[in-house]
PDB file of N, CA and C in Angstrom:
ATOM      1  N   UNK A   1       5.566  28.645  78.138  1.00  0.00           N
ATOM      2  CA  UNK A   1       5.214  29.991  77.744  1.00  0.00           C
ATOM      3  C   UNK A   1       5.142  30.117  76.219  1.00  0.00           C
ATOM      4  N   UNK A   2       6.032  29.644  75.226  1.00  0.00           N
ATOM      5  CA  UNK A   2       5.997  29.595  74.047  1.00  0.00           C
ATOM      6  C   UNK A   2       4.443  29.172  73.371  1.00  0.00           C
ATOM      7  N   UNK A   3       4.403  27.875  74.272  1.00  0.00           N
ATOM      8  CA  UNK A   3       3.178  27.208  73.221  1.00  0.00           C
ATOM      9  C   UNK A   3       2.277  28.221  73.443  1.00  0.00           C
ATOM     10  N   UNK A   4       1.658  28.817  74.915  1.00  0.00           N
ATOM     11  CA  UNK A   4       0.414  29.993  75.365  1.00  0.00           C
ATOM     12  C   UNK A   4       0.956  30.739  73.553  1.00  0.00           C
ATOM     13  N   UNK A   5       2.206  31.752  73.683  1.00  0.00           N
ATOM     14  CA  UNK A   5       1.984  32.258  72.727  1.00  0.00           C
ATOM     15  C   UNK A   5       1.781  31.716  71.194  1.00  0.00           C
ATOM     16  N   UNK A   6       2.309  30.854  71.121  1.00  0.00           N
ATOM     17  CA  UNK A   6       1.844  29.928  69.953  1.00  0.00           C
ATOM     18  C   UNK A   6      -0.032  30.126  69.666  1.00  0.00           C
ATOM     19  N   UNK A   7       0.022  29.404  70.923  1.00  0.00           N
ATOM     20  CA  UNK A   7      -1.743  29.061  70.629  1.00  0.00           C
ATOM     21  C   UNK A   7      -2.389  30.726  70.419  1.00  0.00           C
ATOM     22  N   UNK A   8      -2.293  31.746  71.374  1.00  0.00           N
ATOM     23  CA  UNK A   8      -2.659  32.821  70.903  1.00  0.00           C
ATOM     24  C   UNK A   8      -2.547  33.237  69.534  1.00  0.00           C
ATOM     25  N   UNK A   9      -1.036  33.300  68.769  1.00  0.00           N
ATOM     26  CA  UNK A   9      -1.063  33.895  67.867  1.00  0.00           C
ATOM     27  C   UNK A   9      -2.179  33.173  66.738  1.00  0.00           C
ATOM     28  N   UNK A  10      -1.832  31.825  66.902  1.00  0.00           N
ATOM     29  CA  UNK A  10      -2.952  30.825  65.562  1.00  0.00           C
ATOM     30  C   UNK A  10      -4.463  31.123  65.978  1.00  0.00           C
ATOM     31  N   UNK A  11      -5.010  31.773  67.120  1.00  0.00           N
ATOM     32  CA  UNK A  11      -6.257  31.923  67.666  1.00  0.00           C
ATOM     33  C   UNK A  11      -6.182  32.750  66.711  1.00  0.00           C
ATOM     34  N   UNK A  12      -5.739  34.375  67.004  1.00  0.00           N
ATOM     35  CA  UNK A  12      -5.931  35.271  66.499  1.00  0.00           C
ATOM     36  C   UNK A  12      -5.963  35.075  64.596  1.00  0.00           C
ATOM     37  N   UNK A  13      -5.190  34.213  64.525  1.00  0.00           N
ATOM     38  CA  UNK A  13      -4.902  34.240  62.761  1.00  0.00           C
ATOM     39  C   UNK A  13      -6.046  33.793  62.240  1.00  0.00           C
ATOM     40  N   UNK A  14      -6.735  32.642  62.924  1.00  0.00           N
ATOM     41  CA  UNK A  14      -7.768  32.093  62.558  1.00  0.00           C
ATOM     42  C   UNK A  14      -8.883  32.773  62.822  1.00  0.00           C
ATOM     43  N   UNK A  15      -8.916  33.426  63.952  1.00  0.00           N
ATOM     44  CA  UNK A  15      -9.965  34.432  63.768  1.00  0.00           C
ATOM     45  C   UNK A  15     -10.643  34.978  63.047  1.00  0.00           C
ATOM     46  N   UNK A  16      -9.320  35.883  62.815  1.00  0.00           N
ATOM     47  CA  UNK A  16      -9.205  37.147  61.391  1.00  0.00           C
ATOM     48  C   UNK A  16      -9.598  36.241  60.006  1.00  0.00           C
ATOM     49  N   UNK A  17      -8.886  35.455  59.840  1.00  0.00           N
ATOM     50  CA  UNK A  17      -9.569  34.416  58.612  1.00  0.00           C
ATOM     51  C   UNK A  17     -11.130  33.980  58.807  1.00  0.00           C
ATOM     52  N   UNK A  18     -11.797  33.274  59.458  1.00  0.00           N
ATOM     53  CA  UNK A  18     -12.798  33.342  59.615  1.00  0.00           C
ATOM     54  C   UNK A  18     -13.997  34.630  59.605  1.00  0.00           C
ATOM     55  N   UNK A  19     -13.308  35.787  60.310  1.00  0.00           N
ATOM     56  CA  UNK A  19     -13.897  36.530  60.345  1.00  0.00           C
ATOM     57  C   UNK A  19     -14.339  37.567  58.982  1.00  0.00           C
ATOM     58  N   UNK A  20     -13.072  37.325  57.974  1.00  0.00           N
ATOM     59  CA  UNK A  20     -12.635  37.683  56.392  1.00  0.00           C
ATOM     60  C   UNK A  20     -14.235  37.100  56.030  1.00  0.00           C
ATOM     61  N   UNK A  21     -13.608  35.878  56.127  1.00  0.00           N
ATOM     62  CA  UNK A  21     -14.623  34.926  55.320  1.00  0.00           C
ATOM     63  C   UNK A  21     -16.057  34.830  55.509  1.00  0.00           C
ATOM     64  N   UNK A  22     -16.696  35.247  56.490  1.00  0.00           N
ATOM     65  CA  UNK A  22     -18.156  35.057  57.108  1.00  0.00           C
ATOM     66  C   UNK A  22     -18.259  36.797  56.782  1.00  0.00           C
ATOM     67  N   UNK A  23     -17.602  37.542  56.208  1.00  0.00           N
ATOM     68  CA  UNK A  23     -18.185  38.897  55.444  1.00  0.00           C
ATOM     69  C   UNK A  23     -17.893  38.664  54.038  1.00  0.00           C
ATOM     70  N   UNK A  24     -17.260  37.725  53.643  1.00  0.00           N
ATOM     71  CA  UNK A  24     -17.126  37.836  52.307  1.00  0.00           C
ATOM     72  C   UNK A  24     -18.359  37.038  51.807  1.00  0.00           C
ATOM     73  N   UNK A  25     -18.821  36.098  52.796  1.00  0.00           N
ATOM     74  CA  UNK A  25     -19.624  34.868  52.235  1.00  0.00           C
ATOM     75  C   UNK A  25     -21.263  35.822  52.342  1.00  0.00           C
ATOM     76  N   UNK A  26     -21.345  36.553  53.319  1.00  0.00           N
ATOM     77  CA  UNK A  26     -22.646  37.373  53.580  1.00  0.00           C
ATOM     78  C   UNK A  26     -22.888  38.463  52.736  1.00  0.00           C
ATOM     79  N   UNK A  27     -21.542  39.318  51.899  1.00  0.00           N
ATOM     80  CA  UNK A  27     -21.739  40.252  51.098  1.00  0.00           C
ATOM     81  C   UNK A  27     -21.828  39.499  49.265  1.00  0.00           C
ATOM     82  N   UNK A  28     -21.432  38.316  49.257  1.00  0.00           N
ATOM     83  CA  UNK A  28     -21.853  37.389  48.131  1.00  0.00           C
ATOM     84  C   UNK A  28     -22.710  37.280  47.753  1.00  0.00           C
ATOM     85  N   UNK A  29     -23.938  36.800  49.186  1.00  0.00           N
ATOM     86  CA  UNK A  29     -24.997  36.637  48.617  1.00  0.00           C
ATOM     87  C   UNK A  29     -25.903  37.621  48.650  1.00  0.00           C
ATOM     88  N   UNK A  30     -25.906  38.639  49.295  1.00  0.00           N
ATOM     89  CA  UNK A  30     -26.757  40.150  49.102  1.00  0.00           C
ATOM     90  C   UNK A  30     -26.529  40.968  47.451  1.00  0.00           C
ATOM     91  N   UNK A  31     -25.050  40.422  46.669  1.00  0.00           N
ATOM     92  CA  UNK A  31     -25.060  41.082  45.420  1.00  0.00           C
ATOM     93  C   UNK A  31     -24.146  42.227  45.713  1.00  0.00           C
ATOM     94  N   UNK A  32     -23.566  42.567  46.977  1.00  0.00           N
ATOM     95  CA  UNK A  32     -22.580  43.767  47.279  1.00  0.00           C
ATOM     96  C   UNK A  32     -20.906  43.193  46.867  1.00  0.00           C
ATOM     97  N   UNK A  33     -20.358  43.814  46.280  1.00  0.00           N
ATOM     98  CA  UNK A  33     -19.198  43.514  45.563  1.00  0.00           C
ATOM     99  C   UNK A  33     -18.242  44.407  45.899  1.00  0.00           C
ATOM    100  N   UNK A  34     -16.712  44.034  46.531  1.00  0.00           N
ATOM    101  CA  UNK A  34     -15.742  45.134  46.341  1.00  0.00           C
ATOM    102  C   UNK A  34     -15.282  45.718  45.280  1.00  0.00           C
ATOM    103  N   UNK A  35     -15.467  44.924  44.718  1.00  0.00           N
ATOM    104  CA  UNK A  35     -15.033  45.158  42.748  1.00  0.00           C
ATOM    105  C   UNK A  35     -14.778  45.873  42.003  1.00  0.00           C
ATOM    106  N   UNK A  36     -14.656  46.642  41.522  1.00  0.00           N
ATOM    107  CA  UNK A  36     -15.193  46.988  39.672  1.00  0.00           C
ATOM    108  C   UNK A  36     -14.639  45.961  38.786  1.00  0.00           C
ATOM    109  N   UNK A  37     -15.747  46.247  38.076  1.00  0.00           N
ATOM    110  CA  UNK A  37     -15.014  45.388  36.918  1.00  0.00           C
ATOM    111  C   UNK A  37     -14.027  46.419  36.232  1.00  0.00           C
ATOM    112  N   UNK A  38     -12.981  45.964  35.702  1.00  0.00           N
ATOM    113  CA  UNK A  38     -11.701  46.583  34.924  1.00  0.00           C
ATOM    114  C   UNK A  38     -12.361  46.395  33.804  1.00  0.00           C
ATOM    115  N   UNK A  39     -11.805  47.339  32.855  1.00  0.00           N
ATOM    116  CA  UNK A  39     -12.569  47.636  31.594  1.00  0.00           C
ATOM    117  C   UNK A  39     -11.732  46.796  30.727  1.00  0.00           C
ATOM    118  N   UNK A  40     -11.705  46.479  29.593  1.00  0.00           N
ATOM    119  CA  UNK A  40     -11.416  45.573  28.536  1.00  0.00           C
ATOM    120  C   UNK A  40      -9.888  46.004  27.905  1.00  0.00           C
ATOM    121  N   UNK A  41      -8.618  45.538  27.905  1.00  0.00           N
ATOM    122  CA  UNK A  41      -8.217  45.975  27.073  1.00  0.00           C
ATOM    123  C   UNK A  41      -8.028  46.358  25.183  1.00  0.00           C
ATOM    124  N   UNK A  42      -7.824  47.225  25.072  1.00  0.00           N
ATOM    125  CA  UNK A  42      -7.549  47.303  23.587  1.00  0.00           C
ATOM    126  C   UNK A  42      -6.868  46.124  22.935  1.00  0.00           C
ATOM    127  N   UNK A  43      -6.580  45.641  22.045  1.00  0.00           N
ATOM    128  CA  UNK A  43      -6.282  44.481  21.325  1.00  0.00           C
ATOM    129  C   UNK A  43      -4.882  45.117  20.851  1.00  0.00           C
ATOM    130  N   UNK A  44      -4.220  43.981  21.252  1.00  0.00           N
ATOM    131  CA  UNK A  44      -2.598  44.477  20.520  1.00  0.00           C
ATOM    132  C   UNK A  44      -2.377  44.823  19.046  1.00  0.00           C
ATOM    133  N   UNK A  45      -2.055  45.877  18.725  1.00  0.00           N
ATOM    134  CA  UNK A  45      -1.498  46.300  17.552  1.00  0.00           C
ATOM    135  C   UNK A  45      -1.010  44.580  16.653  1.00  0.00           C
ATOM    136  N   UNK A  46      -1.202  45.306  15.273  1.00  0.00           N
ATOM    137  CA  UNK A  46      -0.543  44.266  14.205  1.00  0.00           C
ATOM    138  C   UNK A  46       1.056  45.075  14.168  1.00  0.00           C
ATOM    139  N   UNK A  47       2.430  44.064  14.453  1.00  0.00           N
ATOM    140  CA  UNK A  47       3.179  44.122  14.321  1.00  0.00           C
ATOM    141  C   UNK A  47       4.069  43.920  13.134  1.00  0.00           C
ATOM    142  N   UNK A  48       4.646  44.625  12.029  1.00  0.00           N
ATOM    143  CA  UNK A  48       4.909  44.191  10.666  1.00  0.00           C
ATOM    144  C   UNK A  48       5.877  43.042  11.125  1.00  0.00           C
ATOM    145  N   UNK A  49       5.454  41.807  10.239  1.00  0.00           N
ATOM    146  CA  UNK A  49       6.589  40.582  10.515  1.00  0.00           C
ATOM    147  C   UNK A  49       6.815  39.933   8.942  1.00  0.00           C
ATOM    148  N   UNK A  50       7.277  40.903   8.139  1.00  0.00           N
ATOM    149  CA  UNK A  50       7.786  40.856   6.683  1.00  0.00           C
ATOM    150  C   UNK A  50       8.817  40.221   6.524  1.00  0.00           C
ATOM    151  N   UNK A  51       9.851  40.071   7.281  1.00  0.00           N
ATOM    152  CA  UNK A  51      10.895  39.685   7.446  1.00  0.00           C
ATOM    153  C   UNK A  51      10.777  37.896   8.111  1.00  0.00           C
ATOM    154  N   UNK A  52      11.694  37.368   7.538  1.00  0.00           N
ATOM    155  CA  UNK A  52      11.723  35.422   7.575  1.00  0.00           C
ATOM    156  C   UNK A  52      11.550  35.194   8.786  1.00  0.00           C
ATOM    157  N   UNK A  53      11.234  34.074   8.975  1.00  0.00           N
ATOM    158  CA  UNK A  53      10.610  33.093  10.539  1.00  0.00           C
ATOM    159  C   UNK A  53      12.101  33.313  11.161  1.00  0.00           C
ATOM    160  N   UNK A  54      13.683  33.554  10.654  1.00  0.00           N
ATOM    161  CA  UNK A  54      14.487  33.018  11.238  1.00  0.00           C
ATOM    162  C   UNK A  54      15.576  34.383  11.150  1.00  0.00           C
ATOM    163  N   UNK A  55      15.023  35.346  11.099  1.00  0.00           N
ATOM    164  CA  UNK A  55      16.090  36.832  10.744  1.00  0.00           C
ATOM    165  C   UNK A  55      15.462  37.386  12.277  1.00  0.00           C
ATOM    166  N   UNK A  56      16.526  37.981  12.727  1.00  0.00           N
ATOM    167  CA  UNK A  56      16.567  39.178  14.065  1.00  0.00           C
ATOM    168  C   UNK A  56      16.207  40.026  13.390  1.00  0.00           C
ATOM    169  N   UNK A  57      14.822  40.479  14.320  1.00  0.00           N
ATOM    170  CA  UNK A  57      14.611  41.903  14.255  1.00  0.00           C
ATOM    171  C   UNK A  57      15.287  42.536  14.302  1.00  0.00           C
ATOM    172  N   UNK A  58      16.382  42.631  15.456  1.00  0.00           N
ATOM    173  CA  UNK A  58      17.785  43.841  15.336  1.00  0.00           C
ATOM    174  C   UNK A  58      18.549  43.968  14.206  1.00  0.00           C
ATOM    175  N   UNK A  59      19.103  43.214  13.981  1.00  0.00           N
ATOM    176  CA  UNK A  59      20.353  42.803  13.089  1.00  0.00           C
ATOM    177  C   UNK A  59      19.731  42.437  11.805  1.00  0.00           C
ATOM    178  N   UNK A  60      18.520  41.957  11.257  1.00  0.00           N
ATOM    179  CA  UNK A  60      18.218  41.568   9.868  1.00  0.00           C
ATOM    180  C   UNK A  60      18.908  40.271   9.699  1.00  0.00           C
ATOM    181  N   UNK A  61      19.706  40.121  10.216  1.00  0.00           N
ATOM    182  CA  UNK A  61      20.695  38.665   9.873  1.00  0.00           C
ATOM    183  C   UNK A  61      19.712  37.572  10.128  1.00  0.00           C
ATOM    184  N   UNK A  62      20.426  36.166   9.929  1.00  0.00           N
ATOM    185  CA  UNK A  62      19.473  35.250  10.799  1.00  0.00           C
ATOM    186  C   UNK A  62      20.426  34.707  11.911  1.00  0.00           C
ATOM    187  N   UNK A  63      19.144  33.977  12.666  1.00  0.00           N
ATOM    188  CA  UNK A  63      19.349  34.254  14.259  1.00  0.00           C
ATOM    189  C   UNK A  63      20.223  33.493  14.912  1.00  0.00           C
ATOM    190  N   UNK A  64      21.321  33.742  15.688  1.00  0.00           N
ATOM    191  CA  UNK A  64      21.923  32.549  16.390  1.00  0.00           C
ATOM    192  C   UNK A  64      22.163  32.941  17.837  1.00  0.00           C
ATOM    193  N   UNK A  65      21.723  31.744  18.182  1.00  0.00           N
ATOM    194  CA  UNK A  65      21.668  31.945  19.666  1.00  0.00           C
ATOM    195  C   UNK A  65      19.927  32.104  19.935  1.00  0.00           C
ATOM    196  N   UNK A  66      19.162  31.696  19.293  1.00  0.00           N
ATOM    197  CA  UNK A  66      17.632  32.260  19.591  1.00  0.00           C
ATOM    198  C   UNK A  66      17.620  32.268  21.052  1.00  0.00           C
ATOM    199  N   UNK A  67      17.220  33.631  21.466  1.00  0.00           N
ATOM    200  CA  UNK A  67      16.582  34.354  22.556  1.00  0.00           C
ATOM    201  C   UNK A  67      15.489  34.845  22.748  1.00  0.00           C
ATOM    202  N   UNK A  68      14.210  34.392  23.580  1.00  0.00           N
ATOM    203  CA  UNK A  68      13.237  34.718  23.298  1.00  0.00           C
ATOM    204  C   UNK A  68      12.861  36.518  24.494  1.00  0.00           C
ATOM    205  N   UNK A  69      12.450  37.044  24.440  1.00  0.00           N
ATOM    206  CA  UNK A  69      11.852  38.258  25.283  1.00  0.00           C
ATOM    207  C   UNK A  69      10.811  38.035  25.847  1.00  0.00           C
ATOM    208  N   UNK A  70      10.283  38.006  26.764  1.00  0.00           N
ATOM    209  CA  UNK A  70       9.280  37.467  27.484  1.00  0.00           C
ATOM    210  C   UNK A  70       7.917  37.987  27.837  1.00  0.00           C
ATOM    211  N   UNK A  71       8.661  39.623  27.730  1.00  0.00           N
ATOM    212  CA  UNK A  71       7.271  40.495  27.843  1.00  0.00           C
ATOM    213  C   UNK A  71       6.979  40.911  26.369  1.00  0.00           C
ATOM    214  N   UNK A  72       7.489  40.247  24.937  1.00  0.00           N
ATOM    215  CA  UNK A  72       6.745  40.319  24.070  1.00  0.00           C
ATOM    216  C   UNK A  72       6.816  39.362  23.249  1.00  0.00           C
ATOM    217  N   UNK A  73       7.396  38.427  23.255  1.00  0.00           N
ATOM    218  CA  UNK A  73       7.433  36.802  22.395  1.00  0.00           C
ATOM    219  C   UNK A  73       7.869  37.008  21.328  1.00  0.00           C
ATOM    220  N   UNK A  74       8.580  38.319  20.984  1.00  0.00           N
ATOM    221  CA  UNK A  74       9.614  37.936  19.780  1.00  0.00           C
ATOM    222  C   UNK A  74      10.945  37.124  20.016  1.00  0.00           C
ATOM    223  N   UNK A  75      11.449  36.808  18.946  1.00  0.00           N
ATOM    224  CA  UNK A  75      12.760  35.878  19.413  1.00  0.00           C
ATOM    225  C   UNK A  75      13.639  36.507  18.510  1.00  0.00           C
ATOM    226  N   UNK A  76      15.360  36.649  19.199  1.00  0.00           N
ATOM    227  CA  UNK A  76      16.453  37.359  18.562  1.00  0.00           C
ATOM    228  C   UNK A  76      17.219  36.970  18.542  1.00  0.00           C
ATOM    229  N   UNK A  77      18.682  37.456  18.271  1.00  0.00           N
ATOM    230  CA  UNK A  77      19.686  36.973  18.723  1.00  0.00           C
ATOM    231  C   UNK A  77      20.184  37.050  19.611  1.00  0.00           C
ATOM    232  N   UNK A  78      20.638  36.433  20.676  1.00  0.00           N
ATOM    233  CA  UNK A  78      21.264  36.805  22.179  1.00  0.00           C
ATOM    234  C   UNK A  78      21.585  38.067  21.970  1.00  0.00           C
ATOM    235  N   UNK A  79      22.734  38.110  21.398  1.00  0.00           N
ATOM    236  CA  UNK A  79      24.131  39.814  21.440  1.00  0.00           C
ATOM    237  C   UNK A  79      22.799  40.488  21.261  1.00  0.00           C
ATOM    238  N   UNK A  80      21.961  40.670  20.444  1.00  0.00           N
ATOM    239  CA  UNK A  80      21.221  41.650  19.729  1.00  0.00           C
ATOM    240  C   UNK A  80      20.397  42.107  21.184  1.00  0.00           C
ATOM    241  N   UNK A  81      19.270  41.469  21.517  1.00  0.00           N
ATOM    242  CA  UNK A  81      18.848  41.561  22.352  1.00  0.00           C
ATOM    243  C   UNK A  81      19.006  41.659  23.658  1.00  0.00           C
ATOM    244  N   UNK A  82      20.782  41.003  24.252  1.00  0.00           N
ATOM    245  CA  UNK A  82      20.717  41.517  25.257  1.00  0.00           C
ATOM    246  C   UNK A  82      21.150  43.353  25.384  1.00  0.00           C
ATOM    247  N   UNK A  83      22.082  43.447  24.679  1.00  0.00           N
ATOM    248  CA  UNK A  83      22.058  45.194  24.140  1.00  0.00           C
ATOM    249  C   UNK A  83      21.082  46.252  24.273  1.00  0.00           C
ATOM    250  N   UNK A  84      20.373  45.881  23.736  1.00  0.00           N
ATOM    251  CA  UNK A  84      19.364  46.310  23.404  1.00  0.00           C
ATOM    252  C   UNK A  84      18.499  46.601  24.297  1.00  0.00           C
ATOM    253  N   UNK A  85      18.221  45.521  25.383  1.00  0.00           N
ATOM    254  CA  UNK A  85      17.366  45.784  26.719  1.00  0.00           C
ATOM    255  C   UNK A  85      18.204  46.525  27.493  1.00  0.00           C
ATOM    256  N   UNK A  86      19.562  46.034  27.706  1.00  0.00           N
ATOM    257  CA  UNK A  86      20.795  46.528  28.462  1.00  0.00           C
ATOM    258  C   UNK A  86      20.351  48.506  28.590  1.00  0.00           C
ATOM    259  N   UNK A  87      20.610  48.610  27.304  1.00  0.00           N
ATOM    260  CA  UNK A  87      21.149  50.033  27.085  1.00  0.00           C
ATOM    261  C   UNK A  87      19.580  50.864  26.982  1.00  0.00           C
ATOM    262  N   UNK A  88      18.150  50.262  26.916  1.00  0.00           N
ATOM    263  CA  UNK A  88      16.855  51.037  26.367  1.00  0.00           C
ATOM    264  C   UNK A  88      15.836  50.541  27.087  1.00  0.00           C
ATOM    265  N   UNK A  89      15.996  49.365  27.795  1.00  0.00           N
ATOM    266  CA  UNK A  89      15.363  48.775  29.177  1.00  0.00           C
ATOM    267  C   UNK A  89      13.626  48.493  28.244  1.00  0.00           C
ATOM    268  N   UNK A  90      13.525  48.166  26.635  1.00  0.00           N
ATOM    269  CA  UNK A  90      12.470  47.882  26.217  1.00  0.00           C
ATOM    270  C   UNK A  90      12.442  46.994  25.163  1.00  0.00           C
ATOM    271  N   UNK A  91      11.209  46.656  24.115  1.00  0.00           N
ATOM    272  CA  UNK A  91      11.397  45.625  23.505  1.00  0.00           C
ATOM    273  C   UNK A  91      11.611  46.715  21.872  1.00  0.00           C
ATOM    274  N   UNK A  92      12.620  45.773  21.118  1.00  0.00           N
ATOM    275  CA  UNK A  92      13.019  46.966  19.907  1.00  0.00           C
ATOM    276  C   UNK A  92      11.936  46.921  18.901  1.00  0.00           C
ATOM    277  N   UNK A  93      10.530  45.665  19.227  1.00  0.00           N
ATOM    278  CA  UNK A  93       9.783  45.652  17.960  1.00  0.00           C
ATOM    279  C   UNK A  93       8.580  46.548  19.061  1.00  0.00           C
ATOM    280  N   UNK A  94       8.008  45.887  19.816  1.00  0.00           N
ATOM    281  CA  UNK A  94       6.962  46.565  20.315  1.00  0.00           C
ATOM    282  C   UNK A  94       6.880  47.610  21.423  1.00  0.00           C
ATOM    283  N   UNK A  95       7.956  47.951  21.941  1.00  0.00           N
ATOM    284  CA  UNK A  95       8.097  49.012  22.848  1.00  0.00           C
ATOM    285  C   UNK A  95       7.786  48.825  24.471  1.00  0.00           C
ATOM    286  N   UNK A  96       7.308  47.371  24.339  1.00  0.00           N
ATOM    287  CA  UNK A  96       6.980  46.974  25.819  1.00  0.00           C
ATOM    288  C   UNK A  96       8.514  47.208  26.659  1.00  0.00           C
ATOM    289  N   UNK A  97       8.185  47.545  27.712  1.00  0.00           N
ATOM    290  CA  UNK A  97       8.902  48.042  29.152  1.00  0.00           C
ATOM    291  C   UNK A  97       9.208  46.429  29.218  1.00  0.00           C
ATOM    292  N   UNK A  98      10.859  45.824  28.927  1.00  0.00           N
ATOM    293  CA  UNK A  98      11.713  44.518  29.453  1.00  0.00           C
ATOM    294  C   UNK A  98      12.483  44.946  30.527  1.00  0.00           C
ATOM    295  N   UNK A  99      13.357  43.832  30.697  1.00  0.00           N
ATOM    296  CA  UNK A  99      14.472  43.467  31.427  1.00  0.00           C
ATOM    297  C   UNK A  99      14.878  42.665  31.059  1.00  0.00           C
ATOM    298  N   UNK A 100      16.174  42.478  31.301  1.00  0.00           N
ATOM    299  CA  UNK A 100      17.222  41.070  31.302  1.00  0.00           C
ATOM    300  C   UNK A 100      16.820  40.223  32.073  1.00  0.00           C
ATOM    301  N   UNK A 101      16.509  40.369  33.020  1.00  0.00           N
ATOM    302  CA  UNK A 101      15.201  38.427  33.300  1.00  0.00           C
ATOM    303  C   UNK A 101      14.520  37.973  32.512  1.00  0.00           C
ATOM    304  N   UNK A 102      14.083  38.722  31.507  1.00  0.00           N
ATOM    305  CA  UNK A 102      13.312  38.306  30.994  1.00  0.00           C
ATOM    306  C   UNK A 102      13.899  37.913  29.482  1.00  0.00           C
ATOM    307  N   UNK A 103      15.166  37.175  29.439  1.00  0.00           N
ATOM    308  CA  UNK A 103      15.755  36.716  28.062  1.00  0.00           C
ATOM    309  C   UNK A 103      15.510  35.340  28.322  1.00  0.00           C
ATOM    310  N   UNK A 104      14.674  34.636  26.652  1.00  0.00           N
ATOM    311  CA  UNK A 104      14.873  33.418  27.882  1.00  0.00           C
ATOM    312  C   UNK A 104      15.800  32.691  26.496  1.00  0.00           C
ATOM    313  N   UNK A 105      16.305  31.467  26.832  1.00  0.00           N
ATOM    314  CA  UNK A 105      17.535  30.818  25.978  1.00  0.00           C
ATOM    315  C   UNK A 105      16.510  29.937  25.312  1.00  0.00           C
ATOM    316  N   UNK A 106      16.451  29.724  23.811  1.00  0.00           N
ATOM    317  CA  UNK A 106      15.647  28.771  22.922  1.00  0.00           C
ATOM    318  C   UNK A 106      15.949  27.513  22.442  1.00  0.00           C
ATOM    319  N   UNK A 107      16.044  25.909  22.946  1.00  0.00           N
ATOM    320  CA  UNK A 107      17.159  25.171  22.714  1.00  0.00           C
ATOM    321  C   UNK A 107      16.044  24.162  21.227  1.00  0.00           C
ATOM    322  N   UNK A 108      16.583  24.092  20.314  1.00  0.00           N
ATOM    323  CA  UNK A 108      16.313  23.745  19.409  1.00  0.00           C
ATOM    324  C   UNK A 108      16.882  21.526  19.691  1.00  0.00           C
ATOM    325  N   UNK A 109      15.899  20.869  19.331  1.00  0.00           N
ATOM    326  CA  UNK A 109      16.061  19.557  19.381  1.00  0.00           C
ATOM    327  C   UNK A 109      17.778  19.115  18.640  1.00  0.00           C
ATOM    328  N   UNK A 110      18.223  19.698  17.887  1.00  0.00           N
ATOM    329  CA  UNK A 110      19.080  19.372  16.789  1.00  0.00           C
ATOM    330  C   UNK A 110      20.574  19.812  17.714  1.00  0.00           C
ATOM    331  N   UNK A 111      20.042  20.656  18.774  1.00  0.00           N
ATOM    332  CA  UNK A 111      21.519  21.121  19.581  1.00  0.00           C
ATOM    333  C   UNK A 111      21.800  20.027  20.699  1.00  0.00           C
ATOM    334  N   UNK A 112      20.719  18.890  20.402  1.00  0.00           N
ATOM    335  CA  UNK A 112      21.001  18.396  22.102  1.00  0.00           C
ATOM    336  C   UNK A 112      21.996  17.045  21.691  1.00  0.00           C
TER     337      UNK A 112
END
């Protein structure tokens, strides 16, 4: 009894897949599209980066512990940055919407 339902369910799956596909492949070539195209985004702002290759944005100090942010590729100091997302759930230079998943740890060749 299992396999009957076995074989039914993969009938049906394959079906539906096939059946996807032999409208996707027929509306391809007529030029009919589900689509829109999404419009372009704006170009990211210039971010002032006056301050040394190796100073936290937070703190001004320089950096220990480099931590990078993920949804905007600045790099900080751990303490600084995890705070910071902790308590404002964003990034302190560009305002992008973070999280704490998204800290990532920076290991420099000279620490290993």
């Amino acid at each position: 009894m299992n396999i009957f339902v076995g074989g039914v369910t993969l009938t049906i799956s394959v079906g539906a897949f096939v059946t996807q596909f032999i409208h996707w492949w027929y509306n391809r070539q007529s030029g009919v599209t589900n689509f829109a195209p999404l419009p372009v985004p704006p170009p990211p702002q210039k971010w002032p980066t006056d301050d040394a290759i190796d100073v936290c944005p937070v703190c001004k100090r320089k950096r220990t512990n480099d931590t990078v942010l993920s949804s905007s590729g600045f790099v900080f100091c751990y303490p600084c940055i995890f705070h910071f997302v902790q308590d404002n759930q964003k990034c302190p230079v560009t305002g992008y919407k973070s999280s704490l998943n998204q800290l990532v740890k920076l290991y420099h060749s000279e620490e290993y």
